[in-house]
Protein backbone atom coordinates (compact mmCIF):
# COMPACT_ATOMS: atom_id res chain seq x y z
CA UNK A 1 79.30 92.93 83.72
CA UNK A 2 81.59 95.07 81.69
CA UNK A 3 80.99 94.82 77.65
CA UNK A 4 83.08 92.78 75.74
CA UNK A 5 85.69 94.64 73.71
CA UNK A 6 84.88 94.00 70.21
CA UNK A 7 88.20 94.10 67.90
CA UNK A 8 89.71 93.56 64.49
CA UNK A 9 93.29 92.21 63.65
CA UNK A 10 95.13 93.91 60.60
CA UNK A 11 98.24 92.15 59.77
CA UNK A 12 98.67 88.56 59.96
CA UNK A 13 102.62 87.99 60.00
CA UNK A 14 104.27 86.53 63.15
CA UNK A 15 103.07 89.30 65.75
CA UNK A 16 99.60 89.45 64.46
CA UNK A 17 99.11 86.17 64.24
CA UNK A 18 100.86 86.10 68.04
CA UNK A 19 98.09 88.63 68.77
CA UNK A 20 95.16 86.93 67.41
CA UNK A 21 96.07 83.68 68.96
CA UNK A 22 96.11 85.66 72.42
CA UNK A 23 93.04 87.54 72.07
CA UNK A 24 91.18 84.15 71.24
CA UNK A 25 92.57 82.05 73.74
CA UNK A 26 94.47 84.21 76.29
CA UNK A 27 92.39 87.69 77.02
CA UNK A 28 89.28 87.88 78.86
CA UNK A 29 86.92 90.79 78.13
CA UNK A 30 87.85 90.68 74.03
CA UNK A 31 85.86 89.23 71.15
CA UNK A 32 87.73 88.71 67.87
CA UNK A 33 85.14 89.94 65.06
CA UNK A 34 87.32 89.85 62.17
CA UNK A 35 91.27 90.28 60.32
CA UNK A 36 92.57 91.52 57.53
CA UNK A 37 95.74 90.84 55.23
CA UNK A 38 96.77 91.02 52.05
CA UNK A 39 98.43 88.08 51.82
CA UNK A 40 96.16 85.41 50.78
CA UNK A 41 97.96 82.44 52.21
CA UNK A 42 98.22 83.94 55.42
CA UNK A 43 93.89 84.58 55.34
CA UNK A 44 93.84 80.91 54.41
CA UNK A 45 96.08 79.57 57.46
CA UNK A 46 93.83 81.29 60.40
CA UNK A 47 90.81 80.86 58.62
CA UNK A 48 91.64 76.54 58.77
CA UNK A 49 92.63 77.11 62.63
CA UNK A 50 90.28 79.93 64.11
CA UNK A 51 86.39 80.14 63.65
CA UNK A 52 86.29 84.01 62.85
CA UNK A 53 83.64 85.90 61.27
CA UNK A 54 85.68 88.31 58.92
CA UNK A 55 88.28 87.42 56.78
CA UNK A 56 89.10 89.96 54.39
CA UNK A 57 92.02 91.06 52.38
CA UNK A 58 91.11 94.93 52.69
CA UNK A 59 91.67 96.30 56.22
CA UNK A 60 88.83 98.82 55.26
CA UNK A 61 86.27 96.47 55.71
CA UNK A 62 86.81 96.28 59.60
CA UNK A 63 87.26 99.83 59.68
CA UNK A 64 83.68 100.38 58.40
CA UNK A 65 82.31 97.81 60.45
CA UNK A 66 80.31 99.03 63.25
CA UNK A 67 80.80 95.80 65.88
CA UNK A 68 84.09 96.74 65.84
CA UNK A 69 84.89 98.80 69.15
CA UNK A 70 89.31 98.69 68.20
CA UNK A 71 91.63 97.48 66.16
CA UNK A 72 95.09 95.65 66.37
CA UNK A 73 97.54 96.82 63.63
CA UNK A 74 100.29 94.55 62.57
CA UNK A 75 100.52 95.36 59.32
CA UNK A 76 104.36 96.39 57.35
CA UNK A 77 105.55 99.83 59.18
CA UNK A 78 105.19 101.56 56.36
CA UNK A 79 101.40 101.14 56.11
CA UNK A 80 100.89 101.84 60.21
CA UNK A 81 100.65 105.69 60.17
CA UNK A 82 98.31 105.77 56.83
CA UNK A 83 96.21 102.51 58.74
CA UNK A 84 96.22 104.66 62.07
CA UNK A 85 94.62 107.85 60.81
CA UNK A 86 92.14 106.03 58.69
CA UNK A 87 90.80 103.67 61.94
CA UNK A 88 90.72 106.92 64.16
CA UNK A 89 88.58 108.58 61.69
CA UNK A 90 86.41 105.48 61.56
CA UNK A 91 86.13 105.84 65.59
CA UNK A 92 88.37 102.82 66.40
CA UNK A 93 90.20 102.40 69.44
CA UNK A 94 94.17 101.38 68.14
CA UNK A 95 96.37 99.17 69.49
CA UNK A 96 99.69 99.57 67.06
CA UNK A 97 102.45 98.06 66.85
CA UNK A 98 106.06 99.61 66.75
CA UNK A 99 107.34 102.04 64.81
CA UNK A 100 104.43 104.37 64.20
CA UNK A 101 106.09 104.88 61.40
CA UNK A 102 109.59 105.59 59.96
CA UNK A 103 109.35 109.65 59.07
CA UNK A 104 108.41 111.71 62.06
CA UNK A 105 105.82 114.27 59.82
CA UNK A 106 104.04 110.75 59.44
CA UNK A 107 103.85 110.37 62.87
CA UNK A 108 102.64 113.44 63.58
CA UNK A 109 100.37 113.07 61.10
CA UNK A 110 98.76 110.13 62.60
CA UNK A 111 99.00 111.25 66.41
CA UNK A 112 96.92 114.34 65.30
CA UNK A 113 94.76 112.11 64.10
CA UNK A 114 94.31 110.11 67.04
CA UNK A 115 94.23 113.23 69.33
CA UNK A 116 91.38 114.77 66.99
CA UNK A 117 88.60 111.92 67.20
CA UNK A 118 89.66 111.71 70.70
CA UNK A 119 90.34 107.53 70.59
CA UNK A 120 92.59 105.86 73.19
CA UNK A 121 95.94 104.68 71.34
CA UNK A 122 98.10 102.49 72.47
CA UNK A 123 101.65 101.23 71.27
CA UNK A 124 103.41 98.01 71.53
CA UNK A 125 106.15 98.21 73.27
CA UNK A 126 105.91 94.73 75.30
CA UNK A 127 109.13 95.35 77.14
CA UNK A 128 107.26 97.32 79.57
CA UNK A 129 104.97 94.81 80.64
CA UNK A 130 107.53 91.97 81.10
CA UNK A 131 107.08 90.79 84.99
CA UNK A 132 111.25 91.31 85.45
CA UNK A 133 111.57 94.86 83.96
CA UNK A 134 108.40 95.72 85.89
CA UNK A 135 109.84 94.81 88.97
CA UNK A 136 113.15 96.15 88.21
CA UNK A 137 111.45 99.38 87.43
CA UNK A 138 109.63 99.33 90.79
CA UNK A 139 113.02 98.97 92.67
CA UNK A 140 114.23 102.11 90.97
CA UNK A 141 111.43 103.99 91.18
CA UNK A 142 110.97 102.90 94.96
CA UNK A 143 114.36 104.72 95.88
CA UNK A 144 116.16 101.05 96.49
CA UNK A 145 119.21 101.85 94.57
CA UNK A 146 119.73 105.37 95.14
CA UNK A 147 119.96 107.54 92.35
CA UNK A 148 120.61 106.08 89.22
CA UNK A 149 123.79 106.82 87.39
CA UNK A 150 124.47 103.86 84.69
CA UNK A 151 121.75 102.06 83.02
CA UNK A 152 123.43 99.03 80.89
CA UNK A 153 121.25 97.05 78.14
CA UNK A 154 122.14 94.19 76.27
CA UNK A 155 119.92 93.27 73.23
CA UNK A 156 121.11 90.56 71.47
CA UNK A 157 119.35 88.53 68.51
CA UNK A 158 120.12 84.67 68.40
CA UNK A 159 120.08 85.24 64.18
CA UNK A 160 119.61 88.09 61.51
CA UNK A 161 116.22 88.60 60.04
CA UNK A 162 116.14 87.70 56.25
CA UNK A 163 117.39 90.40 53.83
CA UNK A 164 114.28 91.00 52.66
CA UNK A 165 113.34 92.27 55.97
CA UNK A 166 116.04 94.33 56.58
CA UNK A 167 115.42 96.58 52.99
CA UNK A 168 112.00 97.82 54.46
CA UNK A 169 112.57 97.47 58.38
CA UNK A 170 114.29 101.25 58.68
CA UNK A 171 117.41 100.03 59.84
CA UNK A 172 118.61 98.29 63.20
CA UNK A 173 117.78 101.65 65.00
CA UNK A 174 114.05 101.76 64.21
CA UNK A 175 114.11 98.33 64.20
CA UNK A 176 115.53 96.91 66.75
CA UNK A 177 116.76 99.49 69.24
CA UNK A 178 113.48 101.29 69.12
CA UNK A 179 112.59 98.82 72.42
CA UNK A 180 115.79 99.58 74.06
CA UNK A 181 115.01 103.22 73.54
CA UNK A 182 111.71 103.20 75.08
CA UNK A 183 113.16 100.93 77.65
CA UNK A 184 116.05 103.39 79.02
CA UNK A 185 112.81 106.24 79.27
CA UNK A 186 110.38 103.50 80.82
CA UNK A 187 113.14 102.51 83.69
CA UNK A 188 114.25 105.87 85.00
CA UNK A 189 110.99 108.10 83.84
CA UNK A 190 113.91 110.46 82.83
CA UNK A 191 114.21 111.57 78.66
CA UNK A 192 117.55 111.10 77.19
CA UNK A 193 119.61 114.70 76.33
CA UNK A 194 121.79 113.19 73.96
CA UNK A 195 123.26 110.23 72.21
CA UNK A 196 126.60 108.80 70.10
CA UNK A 197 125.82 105.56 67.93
CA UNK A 198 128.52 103.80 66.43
CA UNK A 199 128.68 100.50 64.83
CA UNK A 200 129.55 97.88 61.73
CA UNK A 201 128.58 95.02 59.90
CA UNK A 202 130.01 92.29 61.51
CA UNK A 203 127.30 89.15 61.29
CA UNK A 204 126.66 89.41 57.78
CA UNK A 205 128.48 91.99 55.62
CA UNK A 206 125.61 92.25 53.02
CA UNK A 207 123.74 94.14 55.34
CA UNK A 208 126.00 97.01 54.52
CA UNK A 209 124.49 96.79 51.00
CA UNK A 210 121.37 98.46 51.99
CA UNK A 211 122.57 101.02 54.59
CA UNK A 212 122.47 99.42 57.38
CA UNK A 213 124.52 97.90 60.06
CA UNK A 214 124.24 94.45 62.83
CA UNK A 215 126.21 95.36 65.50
CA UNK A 216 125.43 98.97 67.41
CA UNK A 217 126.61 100.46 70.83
CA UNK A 218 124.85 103.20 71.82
CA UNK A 219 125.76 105.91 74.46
CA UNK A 220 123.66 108.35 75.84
CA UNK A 221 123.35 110.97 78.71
CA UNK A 222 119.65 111.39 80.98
CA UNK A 223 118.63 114.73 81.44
CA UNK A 224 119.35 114.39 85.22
CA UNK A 225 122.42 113.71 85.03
CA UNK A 226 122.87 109.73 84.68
CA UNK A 227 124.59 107.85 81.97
CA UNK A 228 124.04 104.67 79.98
CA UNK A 229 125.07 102.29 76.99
CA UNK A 230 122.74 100.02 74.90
CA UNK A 231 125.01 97.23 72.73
CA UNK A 232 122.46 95.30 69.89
CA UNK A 233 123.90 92.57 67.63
CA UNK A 234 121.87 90.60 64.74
CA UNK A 235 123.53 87.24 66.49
CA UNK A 236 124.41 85.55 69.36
CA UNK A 237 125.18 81.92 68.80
CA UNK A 238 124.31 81.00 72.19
CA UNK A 239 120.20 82.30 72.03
CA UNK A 240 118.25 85.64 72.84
CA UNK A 241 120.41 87.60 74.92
CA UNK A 242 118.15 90.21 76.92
CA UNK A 243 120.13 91.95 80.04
CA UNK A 244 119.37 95.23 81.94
CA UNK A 245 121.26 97.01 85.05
CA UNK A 246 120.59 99.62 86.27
CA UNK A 247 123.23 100.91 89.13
CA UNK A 248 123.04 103.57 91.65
CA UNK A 249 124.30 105.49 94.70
CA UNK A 250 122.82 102.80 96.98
CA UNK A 251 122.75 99.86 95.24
CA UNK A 252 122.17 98.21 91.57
CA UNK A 253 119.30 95.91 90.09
CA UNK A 254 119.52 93.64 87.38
CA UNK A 255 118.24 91.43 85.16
CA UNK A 256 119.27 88.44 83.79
CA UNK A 257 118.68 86.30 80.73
CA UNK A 258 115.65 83.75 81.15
CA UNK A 259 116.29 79.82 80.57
CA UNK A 260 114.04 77.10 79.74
CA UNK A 261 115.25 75.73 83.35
CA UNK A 262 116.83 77.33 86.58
CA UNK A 263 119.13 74.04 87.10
CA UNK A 264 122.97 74.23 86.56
CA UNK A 265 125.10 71.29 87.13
CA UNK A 266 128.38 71.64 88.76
CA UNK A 267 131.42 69.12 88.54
CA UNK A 268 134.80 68.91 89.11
CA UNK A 269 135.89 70.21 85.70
CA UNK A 270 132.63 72.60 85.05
CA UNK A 271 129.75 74.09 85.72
CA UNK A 272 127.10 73.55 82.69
CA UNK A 273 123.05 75.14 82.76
CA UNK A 274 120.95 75.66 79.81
CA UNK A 275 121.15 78.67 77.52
CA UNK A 276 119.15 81.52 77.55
CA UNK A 277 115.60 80.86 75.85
CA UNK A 278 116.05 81.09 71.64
CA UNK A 279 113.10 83.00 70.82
CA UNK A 280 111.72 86.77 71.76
CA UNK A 281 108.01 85.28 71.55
CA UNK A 282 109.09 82.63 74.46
CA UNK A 283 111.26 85.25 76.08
CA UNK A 284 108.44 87.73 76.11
CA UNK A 285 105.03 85.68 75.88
CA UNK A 286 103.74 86.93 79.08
CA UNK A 287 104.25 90.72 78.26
CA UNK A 288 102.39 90.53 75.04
CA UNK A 289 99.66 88.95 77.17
CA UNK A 290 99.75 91.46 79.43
CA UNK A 291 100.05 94.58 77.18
CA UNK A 292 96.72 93.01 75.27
CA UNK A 293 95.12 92.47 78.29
CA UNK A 294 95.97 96.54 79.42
CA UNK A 295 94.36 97.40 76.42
CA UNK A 296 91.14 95.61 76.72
CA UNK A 297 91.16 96.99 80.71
CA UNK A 298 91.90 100.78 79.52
CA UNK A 299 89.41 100.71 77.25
CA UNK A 300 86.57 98.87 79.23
CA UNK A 301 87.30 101.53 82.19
CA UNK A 302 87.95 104.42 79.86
CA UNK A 303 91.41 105.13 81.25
CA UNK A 304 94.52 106.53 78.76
CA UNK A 305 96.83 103.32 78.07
CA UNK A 306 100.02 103.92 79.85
CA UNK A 307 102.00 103.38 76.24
CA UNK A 308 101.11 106.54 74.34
CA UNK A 309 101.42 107.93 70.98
CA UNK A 310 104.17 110.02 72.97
CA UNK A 311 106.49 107.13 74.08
CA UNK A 312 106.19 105.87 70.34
CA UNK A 313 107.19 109.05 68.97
CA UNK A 314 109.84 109.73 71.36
CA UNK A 315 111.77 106.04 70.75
CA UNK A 316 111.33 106.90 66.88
CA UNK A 317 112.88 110.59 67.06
CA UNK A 318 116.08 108.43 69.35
CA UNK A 319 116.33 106.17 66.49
CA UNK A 320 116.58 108.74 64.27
CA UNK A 321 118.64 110.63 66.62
CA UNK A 322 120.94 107.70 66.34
CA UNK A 323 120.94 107.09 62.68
CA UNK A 324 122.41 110.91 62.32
CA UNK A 325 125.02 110.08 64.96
CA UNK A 326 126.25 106.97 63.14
CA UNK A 327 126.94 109.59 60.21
CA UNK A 328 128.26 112.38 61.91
CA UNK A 329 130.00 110.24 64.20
CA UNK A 330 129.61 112.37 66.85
CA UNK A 331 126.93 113.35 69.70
CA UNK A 332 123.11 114.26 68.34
CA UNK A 333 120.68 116.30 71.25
CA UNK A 334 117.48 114.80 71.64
CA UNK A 335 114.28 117.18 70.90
CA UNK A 336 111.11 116.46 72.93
CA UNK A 337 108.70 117.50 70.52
């Protein structure tokens, strides 16, 4: 019987606390030992629900505890990098959440890090462990459509965050694109050569205030050749719109929005079905299952997780990519290093 994977949650805001509910109740092979946050409300609210052993408001106290085999960071991006190196120093496996961080020497920083003490890292993009994309990626890999020559993705919010969110998040292009970046690299296993962002404020105009934008298209060129076009807003009315095509010489695959039901009713004046689901953690609950449940497996088998320190430095250096094309207004090359 393969040992249980002993772990520690830092950071206990929505996606931690989506994490720690998972590894408790969802994940076979992982023991929760302890979490961290400084928030003491949020301490207080798992510590009523979960029986856990460590509840501490400094992170450091899981690091230097020697039950604990890895740790889950869901702390504020700008604490991930700084959190990162620390727990690889301490010997910790690290499961982190996206962006590494939001300047690329920090990144660096912290991937050195990780590469140094020689600890299996692995990043959360989700995306890539949704059933649909997988399968969608499987029918372009597989040679079903041909060659691929447009990849289209639609990533749609059903509201804004609060403005207090957006003043630390890094802008919808860290934020929010970052998935769509690592998704258009995860479909084709092809790196982008270049990119033109352009976009507005056109959900709430006091967004602008703190230099950012809620409505982005984004076009970009494959190194082999292909083409495609990512469009983000902060709101649609209508629920959380999530879309992909990808189309070829032979053929195109896509994928649709999910629903709470499949049923549509059709009459002699319209056709009516329910909207797509509301929320990304009901859109996506499976993948974060299954991106926990990699983790635990790579780690328990001693294999690399297939989410590197790579893929989340590569999706940062697009967003960033993108953030200098919004200024320039023009084309930015990609650098793969």
């Amino acid at each position: 019987m393969k040992k249980e994977v002993n772990v520690g949650v830092i950071g206990l805001g929505r996606i931690g606390k989506l994490h720690l509910h998972n590894i408790i109740a969802q994940i076979p092979g992982i023991k929760l030992i302890g979490v961290s946050d400084i928030i003491e409300n949020s301490l207080q609210e798992v510590s009523q629900k979960y029986d856990i052993p460590i509840i501490k408001n400094d992170y450091r106290y899981l690091l230097d505890n020697k039950e604990i085999d890895a740790v889950v960071i869901c702390s504020s991006t700008d604490t991930h990098a700084k959190i990162m190196i620390e727990a690889a120093q301490a010997g910790k496996d690290i499961f982190c959440e996206k962006p590494i961080a939001l300047d690329l020497k920090e990144i660096n920083r912290a991937l050195e890090a990780v590469k140094t003490e020689g600890i299996k890292l692995q990043i959360g993009f989700n995306r890539r462990f949704d059933p649909s994309f997988m399968k969608a990626k499987e029918m372009v890999q597989s040679g079903k459509i041909g060659k691929p020559h447009i990849v289209k993705i639609t990533s749609r919010d059903p509201a804004p965050p609060p403005i207090e969110y957006i003043k630390v998040s890094g802008g919808i292009f860290l934020d929010m694109t970052v998935h769509d970046f690592d998704m258009i690299r995860y479909l084709l296993d092809d790196e982008v050569k270049e990119l033109m962002a352009v976009g507005s404020c056109l959900v709430n105009p006091e967004i602008s205030k703190y230099n950012d934008i809620d409505t982005a298209i984004i076009t970009f060129q494959y190194k082999n050749g292909g083409w495609g076009i990512i469009d983000n807003s902060r709101q649609a009315v209508y629920g959380y719109d999530q879309r992909i095509e990808v189309f070829g010489s032979e053929g195109c695959v896509q994928v649709a929005n999910q629903k709470p039901t499949e049923v549509s009713l059709y009459g002699a004046e319209s056709t009516t079905s329910d909207k797509p689901l509301y929320f990304f953690l009901e859109r996506y609950n499976e993948s974060y299952i299954n991106e926990m449940k990699h983790f635990v497996d790579c780690i328990q088998n001693d294999r690399n997780p297939s989410v590197s320190g790579y893929d989340g430095k590569m999706a940062a250096i697009m967003g960033y990519a993108a953030k200098e094309s919004f200024s320039k207004k023009e084309f930015v090359g990609i650098k793969n290093n």
